[in-house]
Protein backbone atom coordinates (compact mmCIF):
# COMPACT_ATOMS: atom_id res chain seq x y z
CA UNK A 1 -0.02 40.22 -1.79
CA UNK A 2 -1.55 42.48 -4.07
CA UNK A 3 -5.37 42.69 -4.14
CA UNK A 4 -7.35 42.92 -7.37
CA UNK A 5 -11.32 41.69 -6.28
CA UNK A 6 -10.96 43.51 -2.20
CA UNK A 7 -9.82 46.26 -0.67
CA UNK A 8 -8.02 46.19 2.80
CA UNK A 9 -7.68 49.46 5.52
CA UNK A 10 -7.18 50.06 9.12
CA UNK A 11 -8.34 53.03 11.21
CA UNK A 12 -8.66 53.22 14.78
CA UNK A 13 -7.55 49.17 15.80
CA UNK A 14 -10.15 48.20 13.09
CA UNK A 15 -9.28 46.60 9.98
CA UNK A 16 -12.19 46.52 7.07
CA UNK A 17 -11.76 44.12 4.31
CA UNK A 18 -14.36 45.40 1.22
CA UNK A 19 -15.68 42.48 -1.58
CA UNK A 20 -14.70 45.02 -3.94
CA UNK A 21 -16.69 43.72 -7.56
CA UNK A 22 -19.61 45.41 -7.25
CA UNK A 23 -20.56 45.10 -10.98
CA UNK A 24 -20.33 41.33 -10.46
CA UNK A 25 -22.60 41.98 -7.07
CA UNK A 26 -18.73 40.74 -5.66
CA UNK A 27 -18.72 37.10 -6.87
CA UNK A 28 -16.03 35.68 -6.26
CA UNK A 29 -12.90 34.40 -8.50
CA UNK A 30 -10.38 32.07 -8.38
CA UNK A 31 -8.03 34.79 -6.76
CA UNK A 32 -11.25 36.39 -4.13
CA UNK A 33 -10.81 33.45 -1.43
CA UNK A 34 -7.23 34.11 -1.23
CA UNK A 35 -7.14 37.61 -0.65
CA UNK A 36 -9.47 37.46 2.08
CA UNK A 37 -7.86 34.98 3.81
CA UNK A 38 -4.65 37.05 3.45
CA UNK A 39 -6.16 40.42 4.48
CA UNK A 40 -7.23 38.21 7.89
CA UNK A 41 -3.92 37.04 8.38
CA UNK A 42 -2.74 40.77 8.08
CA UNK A 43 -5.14 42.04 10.42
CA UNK A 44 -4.28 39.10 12.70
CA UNK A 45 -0.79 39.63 12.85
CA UNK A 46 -1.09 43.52 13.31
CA UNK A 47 -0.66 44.35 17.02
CA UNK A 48 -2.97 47.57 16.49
CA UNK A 49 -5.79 45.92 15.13
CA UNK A 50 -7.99 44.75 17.77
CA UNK A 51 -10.55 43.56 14.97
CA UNK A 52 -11.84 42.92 11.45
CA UNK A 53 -14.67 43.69 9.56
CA UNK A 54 -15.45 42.05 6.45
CA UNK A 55 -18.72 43.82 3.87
CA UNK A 56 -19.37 44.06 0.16
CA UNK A 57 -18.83 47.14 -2.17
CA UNK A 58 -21.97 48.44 -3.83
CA UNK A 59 -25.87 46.51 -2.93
CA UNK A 60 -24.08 42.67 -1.95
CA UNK A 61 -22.32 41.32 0.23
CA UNK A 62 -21.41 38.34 -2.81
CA UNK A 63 -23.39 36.80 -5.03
CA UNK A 64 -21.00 33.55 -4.37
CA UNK A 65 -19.13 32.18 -7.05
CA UNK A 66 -18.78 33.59 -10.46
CA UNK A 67 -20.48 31.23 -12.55
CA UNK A 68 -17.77 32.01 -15.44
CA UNK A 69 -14.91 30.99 -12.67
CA UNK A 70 -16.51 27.49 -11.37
CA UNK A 71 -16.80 26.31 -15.48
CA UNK A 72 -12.81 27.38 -15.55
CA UNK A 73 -12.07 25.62 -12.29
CA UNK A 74 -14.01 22.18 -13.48
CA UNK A 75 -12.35 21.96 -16.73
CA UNK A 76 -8.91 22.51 -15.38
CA UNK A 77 -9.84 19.67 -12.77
CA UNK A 78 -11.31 17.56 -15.00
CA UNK A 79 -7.52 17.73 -17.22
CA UNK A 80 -6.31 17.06 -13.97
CA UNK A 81 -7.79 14.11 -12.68
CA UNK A 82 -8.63 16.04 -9.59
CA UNK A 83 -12.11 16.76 -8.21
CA UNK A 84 -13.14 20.78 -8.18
CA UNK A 85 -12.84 21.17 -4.08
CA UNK A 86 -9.66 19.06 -4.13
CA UNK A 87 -8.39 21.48 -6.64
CA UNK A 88 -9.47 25.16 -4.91
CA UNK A 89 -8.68 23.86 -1.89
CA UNK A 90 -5.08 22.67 -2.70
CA UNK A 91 -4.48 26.30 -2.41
CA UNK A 92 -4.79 26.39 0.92
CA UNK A 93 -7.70 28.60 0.95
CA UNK A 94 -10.86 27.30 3.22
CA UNK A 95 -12.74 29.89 5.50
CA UNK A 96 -12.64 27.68 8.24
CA UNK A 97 -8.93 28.83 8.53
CA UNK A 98 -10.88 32.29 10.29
CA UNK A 99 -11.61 29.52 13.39
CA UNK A 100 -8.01 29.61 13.93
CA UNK A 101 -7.63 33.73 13.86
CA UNK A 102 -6.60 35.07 17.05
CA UNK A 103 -8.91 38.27 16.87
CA UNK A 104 -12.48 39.21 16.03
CA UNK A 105 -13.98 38.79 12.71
CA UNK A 106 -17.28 40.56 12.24
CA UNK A 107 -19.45 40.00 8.83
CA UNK A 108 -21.25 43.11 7.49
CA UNK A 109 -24.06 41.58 5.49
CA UNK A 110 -25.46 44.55 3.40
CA UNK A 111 -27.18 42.41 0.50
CA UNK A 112 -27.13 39.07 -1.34
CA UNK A 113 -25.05 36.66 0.72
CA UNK A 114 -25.37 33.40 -1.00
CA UNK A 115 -23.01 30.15 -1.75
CA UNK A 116 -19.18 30.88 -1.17
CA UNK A 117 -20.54 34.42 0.54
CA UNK A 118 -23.11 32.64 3.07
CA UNK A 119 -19.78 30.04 3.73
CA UNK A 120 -17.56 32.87 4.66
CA UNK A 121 -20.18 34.78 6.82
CA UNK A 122 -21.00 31.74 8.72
CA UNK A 123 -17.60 30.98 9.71
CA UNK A 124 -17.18 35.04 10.82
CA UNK A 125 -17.18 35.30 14.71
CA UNK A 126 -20.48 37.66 14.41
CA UNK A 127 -22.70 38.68 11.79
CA UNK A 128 -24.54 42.04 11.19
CA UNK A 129 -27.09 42.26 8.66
CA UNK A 130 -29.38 45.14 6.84
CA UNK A 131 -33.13 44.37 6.70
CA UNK A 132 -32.49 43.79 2.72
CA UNK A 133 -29.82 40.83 2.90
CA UNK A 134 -31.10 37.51 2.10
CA UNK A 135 -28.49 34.44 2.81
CA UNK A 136 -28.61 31.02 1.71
CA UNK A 137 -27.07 27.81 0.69
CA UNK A 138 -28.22 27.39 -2.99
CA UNK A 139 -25.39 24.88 -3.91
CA UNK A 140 -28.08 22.04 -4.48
CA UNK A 141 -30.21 24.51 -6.81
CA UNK A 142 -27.12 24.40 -8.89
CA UNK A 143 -26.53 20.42 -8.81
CA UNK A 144 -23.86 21.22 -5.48
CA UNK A 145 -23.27 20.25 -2.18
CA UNK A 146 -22.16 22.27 0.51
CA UNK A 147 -18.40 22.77 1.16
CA UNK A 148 -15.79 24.31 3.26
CA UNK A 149 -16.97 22.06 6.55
CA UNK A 150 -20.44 24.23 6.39
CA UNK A 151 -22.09 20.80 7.58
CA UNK A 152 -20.09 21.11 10.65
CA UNK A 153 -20.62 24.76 11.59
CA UNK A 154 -23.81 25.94 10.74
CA UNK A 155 -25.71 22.68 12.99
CA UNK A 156 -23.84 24.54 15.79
CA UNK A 157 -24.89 27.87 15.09
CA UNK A 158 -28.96 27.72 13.88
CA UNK A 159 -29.42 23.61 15.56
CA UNK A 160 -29.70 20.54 13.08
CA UNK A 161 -33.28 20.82 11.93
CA UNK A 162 -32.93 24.19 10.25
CA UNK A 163 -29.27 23.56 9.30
CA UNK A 164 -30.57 20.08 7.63
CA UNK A 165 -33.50 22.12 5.40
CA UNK A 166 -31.07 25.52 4.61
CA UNK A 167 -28.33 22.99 2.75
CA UNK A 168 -30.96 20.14 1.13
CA UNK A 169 -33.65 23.33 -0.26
CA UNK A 170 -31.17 26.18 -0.93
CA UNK A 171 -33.40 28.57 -0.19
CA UNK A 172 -33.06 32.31 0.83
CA UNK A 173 -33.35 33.14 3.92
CA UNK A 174 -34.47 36.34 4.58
CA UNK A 175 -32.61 39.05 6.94
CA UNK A 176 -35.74 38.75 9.92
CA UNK A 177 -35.59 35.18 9.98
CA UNK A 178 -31.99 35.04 9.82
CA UNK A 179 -31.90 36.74 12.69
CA UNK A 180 -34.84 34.90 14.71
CA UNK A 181 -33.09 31.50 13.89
CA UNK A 182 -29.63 32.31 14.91
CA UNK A 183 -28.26 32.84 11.59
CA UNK A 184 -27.28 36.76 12.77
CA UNK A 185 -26.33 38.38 15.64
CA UNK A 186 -27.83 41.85 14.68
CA UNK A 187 -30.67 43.34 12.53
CA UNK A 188 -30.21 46.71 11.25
CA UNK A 189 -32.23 49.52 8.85
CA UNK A 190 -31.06 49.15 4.98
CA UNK A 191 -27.24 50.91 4.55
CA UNK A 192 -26.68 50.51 8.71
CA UNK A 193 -24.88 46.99 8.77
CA UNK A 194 -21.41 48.22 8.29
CA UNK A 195 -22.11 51.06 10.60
CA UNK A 196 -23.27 48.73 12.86
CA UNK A 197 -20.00 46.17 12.70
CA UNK A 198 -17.83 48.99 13.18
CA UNK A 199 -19.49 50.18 16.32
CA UNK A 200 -19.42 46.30 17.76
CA UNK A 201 -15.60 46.28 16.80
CA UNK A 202 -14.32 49.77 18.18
CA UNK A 203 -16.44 48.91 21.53
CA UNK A 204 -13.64 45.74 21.48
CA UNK A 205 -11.20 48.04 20.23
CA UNK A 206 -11.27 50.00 22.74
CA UNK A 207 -12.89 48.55 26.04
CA UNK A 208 -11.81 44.68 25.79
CA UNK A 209 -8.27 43.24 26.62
CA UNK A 210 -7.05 41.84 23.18
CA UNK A 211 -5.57 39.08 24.75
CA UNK A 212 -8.67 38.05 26.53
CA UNK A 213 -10.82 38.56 23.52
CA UNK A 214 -8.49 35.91 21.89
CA UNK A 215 -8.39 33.75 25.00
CA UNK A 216 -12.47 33.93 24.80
CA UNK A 217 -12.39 32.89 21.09
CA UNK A 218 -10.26 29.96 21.54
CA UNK A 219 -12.04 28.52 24.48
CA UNK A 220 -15.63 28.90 22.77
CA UNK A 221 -14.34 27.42 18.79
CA UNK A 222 -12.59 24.55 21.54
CA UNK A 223 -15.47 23.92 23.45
CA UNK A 224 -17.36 22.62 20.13
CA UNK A 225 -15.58 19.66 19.80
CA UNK A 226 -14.69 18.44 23.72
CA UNK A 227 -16.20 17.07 26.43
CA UNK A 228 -17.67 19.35 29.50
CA UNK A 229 -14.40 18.25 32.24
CA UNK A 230 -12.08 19.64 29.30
CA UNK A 231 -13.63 22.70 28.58
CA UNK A 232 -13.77 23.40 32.25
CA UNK A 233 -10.09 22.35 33.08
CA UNK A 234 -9.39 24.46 29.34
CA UNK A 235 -11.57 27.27 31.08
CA UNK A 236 -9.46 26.95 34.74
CA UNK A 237 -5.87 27.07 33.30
CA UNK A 238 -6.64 30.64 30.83
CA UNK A 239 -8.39 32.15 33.80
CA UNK A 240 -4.91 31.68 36.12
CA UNK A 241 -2.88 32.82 33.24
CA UNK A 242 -5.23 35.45 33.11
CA UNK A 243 -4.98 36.91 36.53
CA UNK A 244 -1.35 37.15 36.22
CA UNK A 245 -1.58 38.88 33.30
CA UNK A 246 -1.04 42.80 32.78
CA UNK A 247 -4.06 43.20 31.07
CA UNK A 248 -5.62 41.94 34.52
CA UNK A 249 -4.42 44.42 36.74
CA UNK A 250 -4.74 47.31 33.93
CA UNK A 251 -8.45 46.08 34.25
CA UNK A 252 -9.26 46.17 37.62
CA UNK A 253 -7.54 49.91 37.73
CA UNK A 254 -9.34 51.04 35.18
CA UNK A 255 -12.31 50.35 36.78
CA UNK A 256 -11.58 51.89 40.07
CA UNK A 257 -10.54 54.60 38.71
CA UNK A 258 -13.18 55.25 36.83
CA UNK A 259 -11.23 55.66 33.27
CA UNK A 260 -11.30 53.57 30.14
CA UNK A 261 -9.29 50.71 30.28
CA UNK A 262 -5.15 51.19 28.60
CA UNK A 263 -4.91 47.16 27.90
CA UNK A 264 -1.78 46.63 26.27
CA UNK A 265 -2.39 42.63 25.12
CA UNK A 266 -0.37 40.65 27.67
């Protein structure tokens, strides 16, 4: 695929995917959903990318959706007979698909991170973000609901009571409270948050067994939605696998060696 609204690189087992419409503070179009979800897959499927990072070009992360694109997507529902989500989403394209991604996907919130943006952040496995980003859900300030499963995620991240008032005020939230409610992992200086995401992902890159990373993300995105005996018989049977593994035994002589570790994924 070729990409018009981001821009996609790899350098040292890190992939960084850039909103890249900075004079639009990188709202997204009808194409932007797409290409991130391909750059992901891309990352995903490349054996020497251990991670991704995902930031906005210029003083946003995204302003959401271009207001210009959501009138073109209602009126070509509307001659339809489809509803507007029903017709985006026929595409194939929901950020929940980054659940399902076998590695790492860190968001690098350096400004404005609001509707579609504050979506795709949420559903990234960790979230950095500069002491000037503000996030929120203002799809009811603009007659919306939320969408892309939001409802389901963000109660499991930041607890029901603050998820209930975030998606029925739309306010902003501002980068200290995101981070003392849970929204963000990581608070950073003004201009740091990418800096920051890439030092989180080459410390995986380089120190963390990519198969175990993946085997962590599964079991944690599994454990939502199961009882405690299955997550502990889920936990039981990738810990054997594990110990057989040569990722295992690359471990354990790293360590007593005193070296950094030479995992190799398997």
């Amino acid at each position: 695929m070729e990409y018009r609204d981001i821009t996609y690189e790899t350098s040292d087992g890190v992939a960084l995917i850039t909103l890249n419409r900075p004079h639009r503070l990188n709202a997204f179009t009808l194409a932007t959903d797409g290409e991130i979800l391909d750059a992901l897959r891309r990352a995903d499927a490349d054996d020497a990318v251990r991670a991704a990072i995902i930031t906005g070009a210029g003083r946003a992360f995204s302003a959401g959706a271009d207001i210009a694109v959501l009138e073109e997507v209602r009126g070509q529902a509307a001659a339809e007979g489809r509803g507007v989500i029903t017709a985006i989403r026929d595409r194939g394209n929901t950020f929940s698909n980054i659940l399902a991604l076998r590695k790492p996907v860190i968001a690098a919130i350096n400004g404005a991170c609001v509707g579609m943006a504050f979506n795709l952040a949420v559903y990234c496995d960790i979230r950095v973000a500069a002491e000037n980003a503000r996030m929120g859900l203002v799809f009811v300030r603009r007659g919306l609901t939320t969408e892309d499963g939001v409802n389901w995620i963000l109660p499991r991240i930041i607890g029901i009571g603050m998820a209930i008032e975030l998606q029925i005020t739309g306010r902003l939230v501002a980068a200290r409270e995101a981070l003392a409610i849970g929204l963000v992992n990581h608070l950073v200086p003004e201009g740091q948050a990418l800096a920051k995401a890439q030092e989180i992902a080459m410390d995986i890159a380089r120190n963390c067994s990519p198969a175990a990373v993946m085997e962590g993300k599964r079991l944690a995105y599994e454990a939502l939605s199961c009882d405690l005996p299955t997550a502990v018989a889920r936990c039981g049977e990738t810990t054997d696998r594990m110990y057989l593994s040569e990722d295992f035994k690359e471990g354990v002589r790293a360590f007593a060696e005193g070296r950094p570790p030479r995992f190799i994924g398997r």
